[in-house]
C-alpha atoms as a PDB file:
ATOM      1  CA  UNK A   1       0.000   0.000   0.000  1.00  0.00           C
ATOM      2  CA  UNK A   2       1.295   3.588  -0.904  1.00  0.00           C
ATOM      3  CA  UNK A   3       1.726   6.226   1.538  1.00  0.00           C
ATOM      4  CA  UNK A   4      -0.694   8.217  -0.677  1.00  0.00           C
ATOM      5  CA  UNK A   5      -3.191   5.256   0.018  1.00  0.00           C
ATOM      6  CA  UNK A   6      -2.329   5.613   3.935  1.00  0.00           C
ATOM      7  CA  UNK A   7      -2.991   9.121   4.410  1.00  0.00           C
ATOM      8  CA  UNK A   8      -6.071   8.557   2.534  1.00  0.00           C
ATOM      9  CA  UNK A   9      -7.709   6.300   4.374  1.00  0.00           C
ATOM     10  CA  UNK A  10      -6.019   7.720   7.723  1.00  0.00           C
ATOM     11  CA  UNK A  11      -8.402  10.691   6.704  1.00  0.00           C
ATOM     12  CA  UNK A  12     -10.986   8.534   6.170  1.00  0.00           C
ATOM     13  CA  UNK A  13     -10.750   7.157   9.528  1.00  0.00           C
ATOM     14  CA  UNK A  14     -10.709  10.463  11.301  1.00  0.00           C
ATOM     15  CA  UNK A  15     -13.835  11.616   9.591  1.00  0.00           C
ATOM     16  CA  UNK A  16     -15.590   8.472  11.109  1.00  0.00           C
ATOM     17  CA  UNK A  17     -13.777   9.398  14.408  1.00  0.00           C
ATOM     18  CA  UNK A  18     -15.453  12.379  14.279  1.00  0.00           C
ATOM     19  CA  UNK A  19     -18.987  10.925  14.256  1.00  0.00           C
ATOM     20  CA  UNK A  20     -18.091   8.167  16.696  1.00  0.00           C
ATOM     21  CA  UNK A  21     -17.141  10.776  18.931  1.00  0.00           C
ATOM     22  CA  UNK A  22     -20.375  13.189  18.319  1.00  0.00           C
ATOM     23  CA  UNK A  23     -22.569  10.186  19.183  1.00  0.00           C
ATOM     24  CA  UNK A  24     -20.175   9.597  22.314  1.00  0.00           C
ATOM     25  CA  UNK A  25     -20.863  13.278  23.351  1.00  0.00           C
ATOM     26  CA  UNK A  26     -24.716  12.780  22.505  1.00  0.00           C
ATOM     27  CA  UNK A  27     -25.459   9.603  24.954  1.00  0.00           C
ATOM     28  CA  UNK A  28     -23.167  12.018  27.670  1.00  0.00           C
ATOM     29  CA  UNK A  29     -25.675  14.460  27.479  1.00  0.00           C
ATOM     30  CA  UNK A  30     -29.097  12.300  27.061  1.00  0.00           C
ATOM     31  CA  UNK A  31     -28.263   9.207  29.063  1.00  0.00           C
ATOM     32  CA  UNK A  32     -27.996  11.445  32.224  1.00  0.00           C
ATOM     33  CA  UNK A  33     -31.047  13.899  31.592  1.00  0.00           C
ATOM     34  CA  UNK A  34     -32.843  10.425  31.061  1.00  0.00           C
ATOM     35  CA  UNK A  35     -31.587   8.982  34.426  1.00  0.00           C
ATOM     36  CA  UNK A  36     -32.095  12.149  35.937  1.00  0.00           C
ATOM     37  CA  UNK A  37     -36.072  12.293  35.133  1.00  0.00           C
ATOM     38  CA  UNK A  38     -35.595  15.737  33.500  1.00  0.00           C
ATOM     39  CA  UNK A  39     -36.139  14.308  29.683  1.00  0.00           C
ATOM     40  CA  UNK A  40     -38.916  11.175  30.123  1.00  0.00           C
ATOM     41  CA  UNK A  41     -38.648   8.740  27.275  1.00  0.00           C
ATOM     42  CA  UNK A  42     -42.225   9.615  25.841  1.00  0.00           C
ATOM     43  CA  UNK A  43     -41.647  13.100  25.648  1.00  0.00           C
ATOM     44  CA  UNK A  44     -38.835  12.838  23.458  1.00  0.00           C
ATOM     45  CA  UNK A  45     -39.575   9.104  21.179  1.00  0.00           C
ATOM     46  CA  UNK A  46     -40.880  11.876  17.866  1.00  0.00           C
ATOM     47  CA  UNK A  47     -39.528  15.007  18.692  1.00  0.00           C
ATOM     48  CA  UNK A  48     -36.201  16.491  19.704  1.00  0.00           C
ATOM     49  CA  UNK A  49     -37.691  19.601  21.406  1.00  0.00           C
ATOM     50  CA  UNK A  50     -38.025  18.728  24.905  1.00  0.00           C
ATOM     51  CA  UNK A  51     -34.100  17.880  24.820  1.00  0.00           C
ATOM     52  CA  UNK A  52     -32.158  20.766  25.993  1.00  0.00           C
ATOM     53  CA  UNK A  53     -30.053  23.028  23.038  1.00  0.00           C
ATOM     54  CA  UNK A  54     -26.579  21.356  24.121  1.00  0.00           C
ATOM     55  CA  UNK A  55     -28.013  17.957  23.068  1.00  0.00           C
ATOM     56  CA  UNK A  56     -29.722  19.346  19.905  1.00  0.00           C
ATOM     57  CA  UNK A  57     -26.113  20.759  19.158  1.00  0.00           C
ATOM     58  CA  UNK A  58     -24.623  17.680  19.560  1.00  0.00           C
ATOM     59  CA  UNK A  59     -27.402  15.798  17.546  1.00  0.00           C
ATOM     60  CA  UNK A  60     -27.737  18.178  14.834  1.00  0.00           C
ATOM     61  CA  UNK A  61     -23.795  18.097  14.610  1.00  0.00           C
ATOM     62  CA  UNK A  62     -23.865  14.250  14.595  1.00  0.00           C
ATOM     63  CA  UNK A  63     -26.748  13.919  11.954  1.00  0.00           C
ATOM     64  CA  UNK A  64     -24.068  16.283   9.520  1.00  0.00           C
ATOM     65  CA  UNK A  65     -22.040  13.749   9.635  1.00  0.00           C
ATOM     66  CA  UNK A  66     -24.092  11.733   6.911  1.00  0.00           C
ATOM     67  CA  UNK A  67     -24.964  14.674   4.731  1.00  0.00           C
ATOM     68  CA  UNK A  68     -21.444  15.586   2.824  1.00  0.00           C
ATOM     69  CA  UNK A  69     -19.131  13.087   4.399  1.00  0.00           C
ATOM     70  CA  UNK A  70     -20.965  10.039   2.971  1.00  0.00           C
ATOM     71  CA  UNK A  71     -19.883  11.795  -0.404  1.00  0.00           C
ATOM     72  CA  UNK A  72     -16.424  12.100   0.620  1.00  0.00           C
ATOM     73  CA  UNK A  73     -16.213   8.578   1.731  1.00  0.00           C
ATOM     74  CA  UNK A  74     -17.559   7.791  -2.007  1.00  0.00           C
ATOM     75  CA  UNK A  75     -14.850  10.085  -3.390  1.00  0.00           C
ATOM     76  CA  UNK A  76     -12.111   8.501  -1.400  1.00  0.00           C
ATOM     77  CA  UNK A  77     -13.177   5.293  -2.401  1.00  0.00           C
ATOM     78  CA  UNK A  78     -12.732   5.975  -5.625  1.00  0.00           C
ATOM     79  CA  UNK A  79      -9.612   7.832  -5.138  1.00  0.00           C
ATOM     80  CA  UNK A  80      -8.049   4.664  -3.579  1.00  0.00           C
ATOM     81  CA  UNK A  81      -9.361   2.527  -6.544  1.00  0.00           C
ATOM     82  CA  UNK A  82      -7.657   5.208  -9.349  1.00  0.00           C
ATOM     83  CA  UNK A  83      -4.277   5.017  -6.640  1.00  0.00           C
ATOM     84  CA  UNK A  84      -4.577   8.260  -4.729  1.00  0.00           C
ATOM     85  CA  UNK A  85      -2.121  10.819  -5.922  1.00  0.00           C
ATOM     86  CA  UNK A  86      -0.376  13.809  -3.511  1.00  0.00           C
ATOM     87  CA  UNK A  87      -4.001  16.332  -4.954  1.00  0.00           C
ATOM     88  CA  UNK A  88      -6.521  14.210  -3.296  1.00  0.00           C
ATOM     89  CA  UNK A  89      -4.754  13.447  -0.280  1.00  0.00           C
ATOM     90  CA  UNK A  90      -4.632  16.750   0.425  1.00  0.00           C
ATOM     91  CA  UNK A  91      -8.764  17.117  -0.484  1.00  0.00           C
ATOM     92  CA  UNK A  92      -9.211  14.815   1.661  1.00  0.00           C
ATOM     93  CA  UNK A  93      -7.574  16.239   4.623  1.00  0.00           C
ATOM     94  CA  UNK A  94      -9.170  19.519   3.817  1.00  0.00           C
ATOM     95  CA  UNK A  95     -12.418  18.416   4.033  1.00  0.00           C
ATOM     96  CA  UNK A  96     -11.967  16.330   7.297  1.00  0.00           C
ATOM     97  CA  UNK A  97     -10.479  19.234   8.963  1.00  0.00           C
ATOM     98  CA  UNK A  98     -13.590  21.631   7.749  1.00  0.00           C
ATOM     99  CA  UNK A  99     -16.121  18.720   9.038  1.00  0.00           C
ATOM    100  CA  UNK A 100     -14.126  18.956  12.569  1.00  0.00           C
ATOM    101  CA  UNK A 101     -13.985  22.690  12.408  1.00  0.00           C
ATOM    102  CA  UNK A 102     -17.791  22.668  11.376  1.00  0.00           C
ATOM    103  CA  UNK A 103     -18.787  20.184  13.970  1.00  0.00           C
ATOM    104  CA  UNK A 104     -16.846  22.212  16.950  1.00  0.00           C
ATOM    105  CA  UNK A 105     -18.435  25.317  15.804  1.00  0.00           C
ATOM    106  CA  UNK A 106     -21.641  23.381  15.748  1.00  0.00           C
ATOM    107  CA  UNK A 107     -21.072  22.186  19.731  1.00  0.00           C
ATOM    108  CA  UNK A 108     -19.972  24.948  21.020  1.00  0.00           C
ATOM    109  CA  UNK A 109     -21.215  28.523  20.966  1.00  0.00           C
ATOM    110  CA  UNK A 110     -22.688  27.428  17.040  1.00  0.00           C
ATOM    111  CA  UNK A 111     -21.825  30.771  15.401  1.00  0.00           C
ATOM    112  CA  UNK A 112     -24.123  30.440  12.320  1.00  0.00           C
ATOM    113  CA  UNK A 113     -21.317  32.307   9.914  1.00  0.00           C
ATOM    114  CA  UNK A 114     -18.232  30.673  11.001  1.00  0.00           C
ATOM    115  CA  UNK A 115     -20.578  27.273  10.943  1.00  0.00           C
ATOM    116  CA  UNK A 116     -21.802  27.855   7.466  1.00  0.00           C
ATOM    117  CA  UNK A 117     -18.129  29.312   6.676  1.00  0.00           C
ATOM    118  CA  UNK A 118     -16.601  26.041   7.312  1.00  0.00           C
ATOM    119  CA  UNK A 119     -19.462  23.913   5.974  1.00  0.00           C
ATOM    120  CA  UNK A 120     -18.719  25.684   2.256  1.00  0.00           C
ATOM    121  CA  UNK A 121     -15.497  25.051   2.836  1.00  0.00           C
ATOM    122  CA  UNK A 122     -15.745  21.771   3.170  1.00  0.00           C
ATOM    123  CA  UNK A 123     -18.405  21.772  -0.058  1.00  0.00           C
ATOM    124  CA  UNK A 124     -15.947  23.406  -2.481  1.00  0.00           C
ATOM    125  CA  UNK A 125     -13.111  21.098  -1.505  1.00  0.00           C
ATOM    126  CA  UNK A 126     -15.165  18.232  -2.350  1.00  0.00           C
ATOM    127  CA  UNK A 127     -16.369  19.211  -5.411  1.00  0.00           C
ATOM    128  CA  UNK A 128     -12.764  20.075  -6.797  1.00  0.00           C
ATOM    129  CA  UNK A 129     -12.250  16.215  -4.902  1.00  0.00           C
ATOM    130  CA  UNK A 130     -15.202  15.139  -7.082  1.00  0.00           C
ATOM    131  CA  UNK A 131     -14.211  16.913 -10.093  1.00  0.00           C
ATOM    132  CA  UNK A 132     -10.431  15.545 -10.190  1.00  0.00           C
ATOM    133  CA  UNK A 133     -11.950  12.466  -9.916  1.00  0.00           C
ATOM    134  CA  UNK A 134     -14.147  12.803 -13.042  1.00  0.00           C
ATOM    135  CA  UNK A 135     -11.356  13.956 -15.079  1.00  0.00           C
ATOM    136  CA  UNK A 136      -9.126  10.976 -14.115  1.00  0.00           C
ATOM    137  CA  UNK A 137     -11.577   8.847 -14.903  1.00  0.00           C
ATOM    138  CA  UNK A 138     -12.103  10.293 -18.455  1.00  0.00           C
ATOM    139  CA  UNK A 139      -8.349  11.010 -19.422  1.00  0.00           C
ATOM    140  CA  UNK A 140      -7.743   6.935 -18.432  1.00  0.00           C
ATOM    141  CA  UNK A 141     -11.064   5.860 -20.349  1.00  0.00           C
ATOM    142  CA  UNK A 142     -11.763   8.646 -23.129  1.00  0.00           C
ATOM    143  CA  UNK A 143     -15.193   8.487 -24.278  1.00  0.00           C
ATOM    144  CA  UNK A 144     -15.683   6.222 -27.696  1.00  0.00           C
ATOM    145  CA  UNK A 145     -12.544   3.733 -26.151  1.00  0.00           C
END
């Protein structure tokens, strides 16, 4: 395996970190408003708004993690099929450094701008990821080949 391929998926294993450890914060906060008896089961089983805005951080932060990082997983998959070169490595770390950034914002004082700052951020590097992608795939298979 190349080091390319290493750093890729090391980035790919920091991004699921990332939710791992969102989820982690999330049963911190419900598990002891649950025990607690300030949050009763019922009252929260189809809707988040009896939980406290710390926990809807932390959810809302968590549930991110599916949106735009399912598409870089895809990308980075693909990357590692084509053999990742030095561009996408560094694409990939981009964007899992913007999801962390984005999902700290998001827990902590959630600073709409900065959030939404670092959330197109972490778009536009993985559409250039996205478009590299496409054009490696069609300069090694032309179209009519």
């Amino acid at each position: 395996m190349t080091s390319a391929a290493q750093l890729l998926i090391a980035a790919m294993l920091v991004q699921g970190a990332l939710a791992l450890l969102l989820l982690w914060r999330l049963g911190a906060i419900r598990v002891p408003l649950v025990y607690a008896g300030k949050i009763h089961m019922d009252q929260v089983a189809l809707s988040r708004d009896p939980w406290p805005d710390r926990e809807k951080r932390v959810a809302n932060a968590f549930d991110n993690q599916f949106q735009l990082p399912t598409m870089f997983y895809v990308a980075a998959g693909l990357s590692l099929y084509f053999s990742p070169i030095l561009l996408e490595v560094v694409l990939a770390w981009l964007f899992v450094l913007a999801r962390i950034a984005h999902a700290a914002i998001f827990v902590t004082d959630n600073h709409v701008v900065r959030r939404f700052s670092a959330y197109t951020f972490g778009y536009a590097v993985l559409a250039v990821f996205w478009i590299d992608l496409i054009v490696r795939l069609l300069i090694s298979h032309p179209a009519g080949s």
